[in-house]
C-alpha atoms as a PDB file:
ATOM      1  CA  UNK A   1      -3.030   1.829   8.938  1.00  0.00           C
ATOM      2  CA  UNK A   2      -0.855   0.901   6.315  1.00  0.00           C
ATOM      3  CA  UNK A   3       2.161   2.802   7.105  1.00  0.00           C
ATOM      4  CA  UNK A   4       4.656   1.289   4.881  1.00  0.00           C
ATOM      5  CA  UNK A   5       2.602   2.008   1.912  1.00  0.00           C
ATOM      6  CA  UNK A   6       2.041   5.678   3.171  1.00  0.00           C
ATOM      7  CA  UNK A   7       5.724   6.600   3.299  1.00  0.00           C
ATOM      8  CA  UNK A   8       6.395   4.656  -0.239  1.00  0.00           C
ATOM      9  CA  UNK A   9       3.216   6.731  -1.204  1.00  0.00           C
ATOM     10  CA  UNK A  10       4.073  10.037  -0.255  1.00  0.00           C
ATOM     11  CA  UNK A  11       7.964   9.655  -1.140  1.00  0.00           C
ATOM     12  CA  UNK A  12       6.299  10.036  -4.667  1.00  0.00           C
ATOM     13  CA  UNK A  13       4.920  12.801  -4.271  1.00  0.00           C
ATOM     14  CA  UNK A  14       2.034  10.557  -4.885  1.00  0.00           C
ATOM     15  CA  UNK A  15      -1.883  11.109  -4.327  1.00  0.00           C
ATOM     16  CA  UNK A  16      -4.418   8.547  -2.766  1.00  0.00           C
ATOM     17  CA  UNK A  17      -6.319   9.490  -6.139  1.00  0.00           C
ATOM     18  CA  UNK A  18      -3.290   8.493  -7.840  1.00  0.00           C
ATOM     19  CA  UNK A  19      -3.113   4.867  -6.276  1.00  0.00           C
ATOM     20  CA  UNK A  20      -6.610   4.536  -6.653  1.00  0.00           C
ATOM     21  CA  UNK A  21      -6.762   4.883 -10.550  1.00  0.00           C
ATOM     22  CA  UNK A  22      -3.884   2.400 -10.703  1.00  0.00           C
ATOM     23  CA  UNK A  23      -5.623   0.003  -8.907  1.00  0.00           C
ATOM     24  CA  UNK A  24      -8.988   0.769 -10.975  1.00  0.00           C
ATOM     25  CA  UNK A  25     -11.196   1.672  -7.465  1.00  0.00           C
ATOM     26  CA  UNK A  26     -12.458   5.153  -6.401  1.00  0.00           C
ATOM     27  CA  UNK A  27     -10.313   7.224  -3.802  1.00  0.00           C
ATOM     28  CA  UNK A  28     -12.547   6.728  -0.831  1.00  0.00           C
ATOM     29  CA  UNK A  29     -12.064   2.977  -1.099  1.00  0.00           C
ATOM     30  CA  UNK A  30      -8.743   3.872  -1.593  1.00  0.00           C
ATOM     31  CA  UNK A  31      -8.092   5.418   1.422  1.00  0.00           C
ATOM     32  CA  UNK A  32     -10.626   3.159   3.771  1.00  0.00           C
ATOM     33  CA  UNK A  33      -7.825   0.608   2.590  1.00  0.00           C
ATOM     34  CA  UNK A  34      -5.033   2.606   3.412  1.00  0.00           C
ATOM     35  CA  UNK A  35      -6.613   3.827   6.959  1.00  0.00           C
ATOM     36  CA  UNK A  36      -7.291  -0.195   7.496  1.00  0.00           C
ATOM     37  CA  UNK A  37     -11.205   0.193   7.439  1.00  0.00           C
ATOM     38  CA  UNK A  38     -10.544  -2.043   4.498  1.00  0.00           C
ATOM     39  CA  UNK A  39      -8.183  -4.783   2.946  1.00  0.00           C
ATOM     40  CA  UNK A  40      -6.384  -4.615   0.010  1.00  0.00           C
ATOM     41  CA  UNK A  41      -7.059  -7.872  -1.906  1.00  0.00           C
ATOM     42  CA  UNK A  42      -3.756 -10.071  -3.073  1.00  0.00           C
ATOM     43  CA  UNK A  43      -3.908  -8.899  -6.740  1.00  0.00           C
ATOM     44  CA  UNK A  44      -3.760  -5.414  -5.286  1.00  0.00           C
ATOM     45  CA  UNK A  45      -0.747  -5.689  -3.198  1.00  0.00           C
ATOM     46  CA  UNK A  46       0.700  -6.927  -6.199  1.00  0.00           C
ATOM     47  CA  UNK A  47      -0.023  -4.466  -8.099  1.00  0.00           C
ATOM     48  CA  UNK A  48       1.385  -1.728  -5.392  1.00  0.00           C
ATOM     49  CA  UNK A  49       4.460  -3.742  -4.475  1.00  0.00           C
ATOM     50  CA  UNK A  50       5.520  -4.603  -8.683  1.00  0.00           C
ATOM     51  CA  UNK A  51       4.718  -0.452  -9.311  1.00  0.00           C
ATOM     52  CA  UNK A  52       6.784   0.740  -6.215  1.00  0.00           C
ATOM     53  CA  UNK A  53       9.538  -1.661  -6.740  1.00  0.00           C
ATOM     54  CA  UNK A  54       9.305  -3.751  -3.228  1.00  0.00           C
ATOM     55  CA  UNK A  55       7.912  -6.884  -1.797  1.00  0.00           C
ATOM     56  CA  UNK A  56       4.578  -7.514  -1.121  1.00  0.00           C
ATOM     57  CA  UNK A  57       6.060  -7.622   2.582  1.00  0.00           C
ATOM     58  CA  UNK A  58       8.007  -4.837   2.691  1.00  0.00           C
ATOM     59  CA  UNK A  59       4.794  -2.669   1.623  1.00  0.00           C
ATOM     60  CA  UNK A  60       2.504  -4.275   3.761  1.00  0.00           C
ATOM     61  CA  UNK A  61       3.533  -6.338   6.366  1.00  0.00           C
ATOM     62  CA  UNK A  62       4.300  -3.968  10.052  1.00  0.00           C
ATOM     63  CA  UNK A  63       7.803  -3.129  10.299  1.00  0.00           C
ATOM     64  CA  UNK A  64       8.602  -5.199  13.161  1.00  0.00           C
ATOM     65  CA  UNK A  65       7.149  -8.278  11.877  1.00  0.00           C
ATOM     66  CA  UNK A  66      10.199  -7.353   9.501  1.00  0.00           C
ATOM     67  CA  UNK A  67      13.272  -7.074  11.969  1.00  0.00           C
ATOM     68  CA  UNK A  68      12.020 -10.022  13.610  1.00  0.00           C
ATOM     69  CA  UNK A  69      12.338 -12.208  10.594  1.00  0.00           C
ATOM     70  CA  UNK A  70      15.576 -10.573  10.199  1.00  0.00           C
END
């Protein structure tokens, strides 16, 4: 699960449907990305992390890999 990206997602009041169209793919491989059936490819992290405003790691990286590189 990509649990960073959920929380940034649903902060915005934002749909799967709605990350999907950004990314140009259909909602259900949306979500089988976001659930972890699937991997986002590196131009779509990019993509997510430039239109929320982080870093690639802060969206999709776990949060303890985080604090221990702190």
């Amino acid at each position: 699960m990509q649990w960073n990206l959920i929380i940034e997602r649903k902060k915005q009041n934002l749909s799967q449907d709605d990350l999907a169209k950004i990314l140009n793919i259909s909602k259900d491989t949306y979500g089988r990305k976001e659930r972890g059936q699937l991997q986002f490819n590196q131009d779509e992290m990019f993509l997510l992390s430039e239109y929320f405003g982080k870093t690639v790691e802060e969206i999709f990286l776990p949060r303890n890999c985080i604090k221990n590189a702190q």
